[in-house]
C-alpha atoms as a PDB file:
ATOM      1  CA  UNK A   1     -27.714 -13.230  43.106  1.00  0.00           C
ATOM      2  CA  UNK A   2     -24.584 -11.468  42.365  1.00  0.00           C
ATOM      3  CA  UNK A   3     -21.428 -10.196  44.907  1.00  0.00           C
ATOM      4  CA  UNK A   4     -18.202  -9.037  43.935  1.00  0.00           C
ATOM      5  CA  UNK A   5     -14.989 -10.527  45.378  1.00  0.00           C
ATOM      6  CA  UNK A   6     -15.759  -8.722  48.736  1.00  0.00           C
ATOM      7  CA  UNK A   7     -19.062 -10.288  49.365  1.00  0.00           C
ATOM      8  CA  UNK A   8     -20.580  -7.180  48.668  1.00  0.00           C
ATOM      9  CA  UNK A   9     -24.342  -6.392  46.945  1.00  0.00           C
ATOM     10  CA  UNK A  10     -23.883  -5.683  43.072  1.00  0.00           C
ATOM     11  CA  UNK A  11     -25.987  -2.392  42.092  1.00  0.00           C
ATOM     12  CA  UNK A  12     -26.175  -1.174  38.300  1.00  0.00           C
ATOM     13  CA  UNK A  13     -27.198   2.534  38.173  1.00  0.00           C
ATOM     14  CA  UNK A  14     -28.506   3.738  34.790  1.00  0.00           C
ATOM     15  CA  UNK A  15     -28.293   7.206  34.391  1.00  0.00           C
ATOM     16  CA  UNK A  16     -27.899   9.515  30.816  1.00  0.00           C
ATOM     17  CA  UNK A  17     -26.792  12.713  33.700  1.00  0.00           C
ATOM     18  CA  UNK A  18     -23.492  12.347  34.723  1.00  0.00           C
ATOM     19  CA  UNK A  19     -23.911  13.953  37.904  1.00  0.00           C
ATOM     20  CA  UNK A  20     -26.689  11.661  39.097  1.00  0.00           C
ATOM     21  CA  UNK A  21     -24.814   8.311  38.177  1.00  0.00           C
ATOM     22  CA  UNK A  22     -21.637   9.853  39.916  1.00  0.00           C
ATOM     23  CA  UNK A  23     -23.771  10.977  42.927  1.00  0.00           C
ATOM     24  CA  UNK A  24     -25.722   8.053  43.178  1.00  0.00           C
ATOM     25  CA  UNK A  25     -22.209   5.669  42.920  1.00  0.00           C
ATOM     26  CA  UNK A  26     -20.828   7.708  45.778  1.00  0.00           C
ATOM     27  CA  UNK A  27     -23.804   7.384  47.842  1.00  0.00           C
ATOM     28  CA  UNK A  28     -24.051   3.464  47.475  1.00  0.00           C
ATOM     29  CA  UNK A  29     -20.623   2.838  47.675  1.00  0.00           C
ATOM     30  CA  UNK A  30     -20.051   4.479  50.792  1.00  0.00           C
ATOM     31  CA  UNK A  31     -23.165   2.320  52.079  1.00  0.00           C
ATOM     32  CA  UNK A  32     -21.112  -0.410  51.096  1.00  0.00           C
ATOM     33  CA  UNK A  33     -22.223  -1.384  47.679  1.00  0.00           C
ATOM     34  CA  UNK A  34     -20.334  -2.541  44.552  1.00  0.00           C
ATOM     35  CA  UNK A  35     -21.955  -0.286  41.955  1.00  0.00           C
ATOM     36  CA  UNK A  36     -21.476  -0.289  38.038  1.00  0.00           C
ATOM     37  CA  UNK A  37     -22.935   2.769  36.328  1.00  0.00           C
ATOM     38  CA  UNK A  38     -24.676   3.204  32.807  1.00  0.00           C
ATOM     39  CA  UNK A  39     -24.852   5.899  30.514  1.00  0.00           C
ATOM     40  CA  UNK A  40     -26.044   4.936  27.297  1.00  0.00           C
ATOM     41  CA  UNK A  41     -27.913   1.681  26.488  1.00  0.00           C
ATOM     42  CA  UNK A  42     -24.830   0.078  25.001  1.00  0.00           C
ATOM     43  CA  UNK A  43     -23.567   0.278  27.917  1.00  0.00           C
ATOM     44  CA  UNK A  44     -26.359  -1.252  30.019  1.00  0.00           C
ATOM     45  CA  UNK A  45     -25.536  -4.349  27.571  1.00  0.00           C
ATOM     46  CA  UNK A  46     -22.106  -4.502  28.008  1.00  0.00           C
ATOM     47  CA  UNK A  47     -22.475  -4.460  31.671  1.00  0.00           C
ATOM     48  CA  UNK A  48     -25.997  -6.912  31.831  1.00  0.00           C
ATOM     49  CA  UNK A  49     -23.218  -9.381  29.714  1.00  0.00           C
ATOM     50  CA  UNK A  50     -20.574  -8.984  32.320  1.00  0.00           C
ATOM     51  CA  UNK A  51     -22.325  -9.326  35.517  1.00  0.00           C
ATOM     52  CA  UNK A  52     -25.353 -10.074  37.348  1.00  0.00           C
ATOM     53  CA  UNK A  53     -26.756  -7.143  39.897  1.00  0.00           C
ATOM     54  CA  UNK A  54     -28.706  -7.758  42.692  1.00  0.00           C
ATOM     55  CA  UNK A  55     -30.869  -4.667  42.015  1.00  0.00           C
ATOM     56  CA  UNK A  56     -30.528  -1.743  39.074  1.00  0.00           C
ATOM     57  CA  UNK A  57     -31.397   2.185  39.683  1.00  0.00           C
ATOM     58  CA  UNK A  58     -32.269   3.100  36.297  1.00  0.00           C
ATOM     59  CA  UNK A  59     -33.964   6.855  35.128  1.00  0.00           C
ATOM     60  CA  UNK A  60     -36.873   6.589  33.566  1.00  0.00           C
ATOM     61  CA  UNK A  61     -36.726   8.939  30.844  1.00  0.00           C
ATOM     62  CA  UNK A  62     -33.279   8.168  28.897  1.00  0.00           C
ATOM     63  CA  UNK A  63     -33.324   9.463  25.629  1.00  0.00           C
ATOM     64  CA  UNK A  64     -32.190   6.141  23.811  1.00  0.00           C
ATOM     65  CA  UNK A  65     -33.589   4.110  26.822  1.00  0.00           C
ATOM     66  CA  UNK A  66     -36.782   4.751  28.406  1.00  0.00           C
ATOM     67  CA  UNK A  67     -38.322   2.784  30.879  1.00  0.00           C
ATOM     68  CA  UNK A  68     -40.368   0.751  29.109  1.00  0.00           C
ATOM     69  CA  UNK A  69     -37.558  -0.020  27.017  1.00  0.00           C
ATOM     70  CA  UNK A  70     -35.009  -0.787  29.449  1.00  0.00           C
ATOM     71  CA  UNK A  71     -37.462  -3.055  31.636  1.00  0.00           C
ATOM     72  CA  UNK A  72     -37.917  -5.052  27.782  1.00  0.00           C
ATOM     73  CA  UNK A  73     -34.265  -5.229  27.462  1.00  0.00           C
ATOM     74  CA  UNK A  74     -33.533  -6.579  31.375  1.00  0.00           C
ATOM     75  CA  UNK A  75     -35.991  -9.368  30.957  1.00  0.00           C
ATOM     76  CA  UNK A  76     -34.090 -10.415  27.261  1.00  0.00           C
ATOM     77  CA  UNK A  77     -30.156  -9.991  28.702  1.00  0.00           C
ATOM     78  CA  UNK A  78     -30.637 -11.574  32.542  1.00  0.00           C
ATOM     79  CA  UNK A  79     -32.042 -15.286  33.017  1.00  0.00           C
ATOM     80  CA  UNK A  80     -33.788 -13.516  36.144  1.00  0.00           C
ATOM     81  CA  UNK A  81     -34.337  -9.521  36.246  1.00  0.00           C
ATOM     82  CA  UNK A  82     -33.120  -8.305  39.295  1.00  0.00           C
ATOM     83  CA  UNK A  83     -35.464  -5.860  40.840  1.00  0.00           C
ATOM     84  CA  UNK A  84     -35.764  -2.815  39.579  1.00  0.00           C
ATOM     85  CA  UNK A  85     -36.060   1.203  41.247  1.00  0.00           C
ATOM     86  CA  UNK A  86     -36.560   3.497  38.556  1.00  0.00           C
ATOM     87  CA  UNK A  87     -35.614   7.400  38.858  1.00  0.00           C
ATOM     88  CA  UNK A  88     -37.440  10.220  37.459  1.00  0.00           C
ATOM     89  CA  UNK A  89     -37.042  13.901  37.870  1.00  0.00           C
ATOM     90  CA  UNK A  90     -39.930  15.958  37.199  1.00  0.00           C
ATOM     91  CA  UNK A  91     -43.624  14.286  36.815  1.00  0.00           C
ATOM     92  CA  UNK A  92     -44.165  11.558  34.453  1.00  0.00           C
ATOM     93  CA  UNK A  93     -46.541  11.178  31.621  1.00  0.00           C
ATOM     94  CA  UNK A  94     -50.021   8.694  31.182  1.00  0.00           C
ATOM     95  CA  UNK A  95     -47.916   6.448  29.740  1.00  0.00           C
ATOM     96  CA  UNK A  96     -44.978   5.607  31.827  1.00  0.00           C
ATOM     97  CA  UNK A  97     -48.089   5.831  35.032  1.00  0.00           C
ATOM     98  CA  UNK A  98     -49.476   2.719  33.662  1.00  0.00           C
ATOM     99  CA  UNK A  99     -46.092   1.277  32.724  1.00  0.00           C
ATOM    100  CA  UNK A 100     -45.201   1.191  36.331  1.00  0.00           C
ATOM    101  CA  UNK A 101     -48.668   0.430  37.876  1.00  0.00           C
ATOM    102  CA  UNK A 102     -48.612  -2.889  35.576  1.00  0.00           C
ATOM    103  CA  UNK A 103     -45.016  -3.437  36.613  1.00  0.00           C
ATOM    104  CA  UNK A 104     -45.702  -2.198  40.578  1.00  0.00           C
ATOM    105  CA  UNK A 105     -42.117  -1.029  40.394  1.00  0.00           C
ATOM    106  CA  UNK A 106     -41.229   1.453  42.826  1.00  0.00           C
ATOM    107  CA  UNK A 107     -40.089   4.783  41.769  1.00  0.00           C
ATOM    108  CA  UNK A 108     -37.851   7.513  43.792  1.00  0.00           C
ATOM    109  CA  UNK A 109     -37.634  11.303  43.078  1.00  0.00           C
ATOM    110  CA  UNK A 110     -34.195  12.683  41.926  1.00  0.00           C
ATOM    111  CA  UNK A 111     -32.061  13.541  43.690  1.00  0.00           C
ATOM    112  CA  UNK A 112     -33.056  11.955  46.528  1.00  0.00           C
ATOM    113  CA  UNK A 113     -31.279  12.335  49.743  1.00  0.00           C
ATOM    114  CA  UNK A 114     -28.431   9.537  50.739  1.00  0.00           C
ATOM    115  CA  UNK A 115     -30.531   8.394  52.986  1.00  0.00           C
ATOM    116  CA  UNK A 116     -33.667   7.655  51.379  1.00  0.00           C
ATOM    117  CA  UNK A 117     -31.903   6.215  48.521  1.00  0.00           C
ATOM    118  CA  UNK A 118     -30.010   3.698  50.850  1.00  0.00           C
ATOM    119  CA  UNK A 119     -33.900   2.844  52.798  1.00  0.00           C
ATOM    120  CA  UNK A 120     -35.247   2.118  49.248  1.00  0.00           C
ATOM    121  CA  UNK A 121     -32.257   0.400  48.099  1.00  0.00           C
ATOM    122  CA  UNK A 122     -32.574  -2.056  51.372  1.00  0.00           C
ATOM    123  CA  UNK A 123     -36.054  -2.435  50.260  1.00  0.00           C
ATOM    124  CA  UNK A 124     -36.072  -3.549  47.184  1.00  0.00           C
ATOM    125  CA  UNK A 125     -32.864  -6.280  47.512  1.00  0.00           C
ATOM    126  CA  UNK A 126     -33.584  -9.604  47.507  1.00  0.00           C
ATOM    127  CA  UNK A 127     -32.191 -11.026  51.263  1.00  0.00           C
ATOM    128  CA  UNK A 128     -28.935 -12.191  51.366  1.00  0.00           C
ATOM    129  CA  UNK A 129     -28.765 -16.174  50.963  1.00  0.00           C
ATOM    130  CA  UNK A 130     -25.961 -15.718  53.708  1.00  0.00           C
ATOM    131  CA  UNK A 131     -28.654 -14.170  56.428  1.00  0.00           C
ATOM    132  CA  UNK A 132     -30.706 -17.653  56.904  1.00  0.00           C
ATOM    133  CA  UNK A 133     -27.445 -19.690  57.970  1.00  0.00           C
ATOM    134  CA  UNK A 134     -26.423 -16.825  59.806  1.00  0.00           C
ATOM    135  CA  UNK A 135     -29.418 -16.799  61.732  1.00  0.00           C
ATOM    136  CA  UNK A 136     -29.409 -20.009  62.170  1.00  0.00           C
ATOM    137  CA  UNK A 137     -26.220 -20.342  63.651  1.00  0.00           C
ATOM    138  CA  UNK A 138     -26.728 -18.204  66.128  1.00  0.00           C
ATOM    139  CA  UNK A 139     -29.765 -19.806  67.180  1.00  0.00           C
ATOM    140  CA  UNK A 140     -27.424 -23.328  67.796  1.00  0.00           C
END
């Protein structure tokens, strides 16, 4: 698991529209997350080479980087993929369906309001390794 120098969750969002990845990074920082965005896939390997993320946001119909794609590329670049929420705007074809049935990977409309993208967000992170001794601290 990844945190910045704050202690905060790491989030890469993958997005080819601007808006979205500038939305989105708004949205999650504000919740309190330390998020990277990606445009292009050379970016998403610049970034996977630079950090590790606790959970990536990534649309699943780039032009250079589809989902299938990207999901093959996460697996190569990080010793252990981080979970994965991919985006899609309009309905998606046969193919990517049985892409993310065999991967069970959750997928959220776009845009999706702050705060459903903060509930699925929660969802899908890994808990904190601090929250055990936390707990358990209080229990002394």
């Amino acid at each position: 698991m990844s945190a910045d120098f704050m202690g905060r969750r790491r989030i890469l969002v993958v997005d080819d529209d601007k808006r979205e990845r500038q939305d989105t990074s708004r949205i999650l920082g504000d919740a309190g997350y330390a998020v990277d965005t990606a445009a292009t896939k050379a970016d998403v390997v610049t970034l996977l080479s630079q950090h590790g993320y606790d959970l990536v946001l990534a649309d699943l119909k780039m032009p250079d980087l589809n989902g299938p794609a990207f999901y093959q590329l996460l697996k190569e670049s990080c010793r252990t993929a981080p979970p994965v929420i991919f985006r899609i705007e309009r309905g998606y074809t046969p193919e990517y369906a049985s892409f993310l049935m065999r991967l069970a990977a959750p997928v959220l409309m776009k845009p999706a309001p702050a705060a459903d993208l903060c509930l699925a967000v929660e969802r899908q992170l890994p808990p904190s390794p601090a929250a055990p001794q936390a707990a358990s601290s209080l229990a002394s």
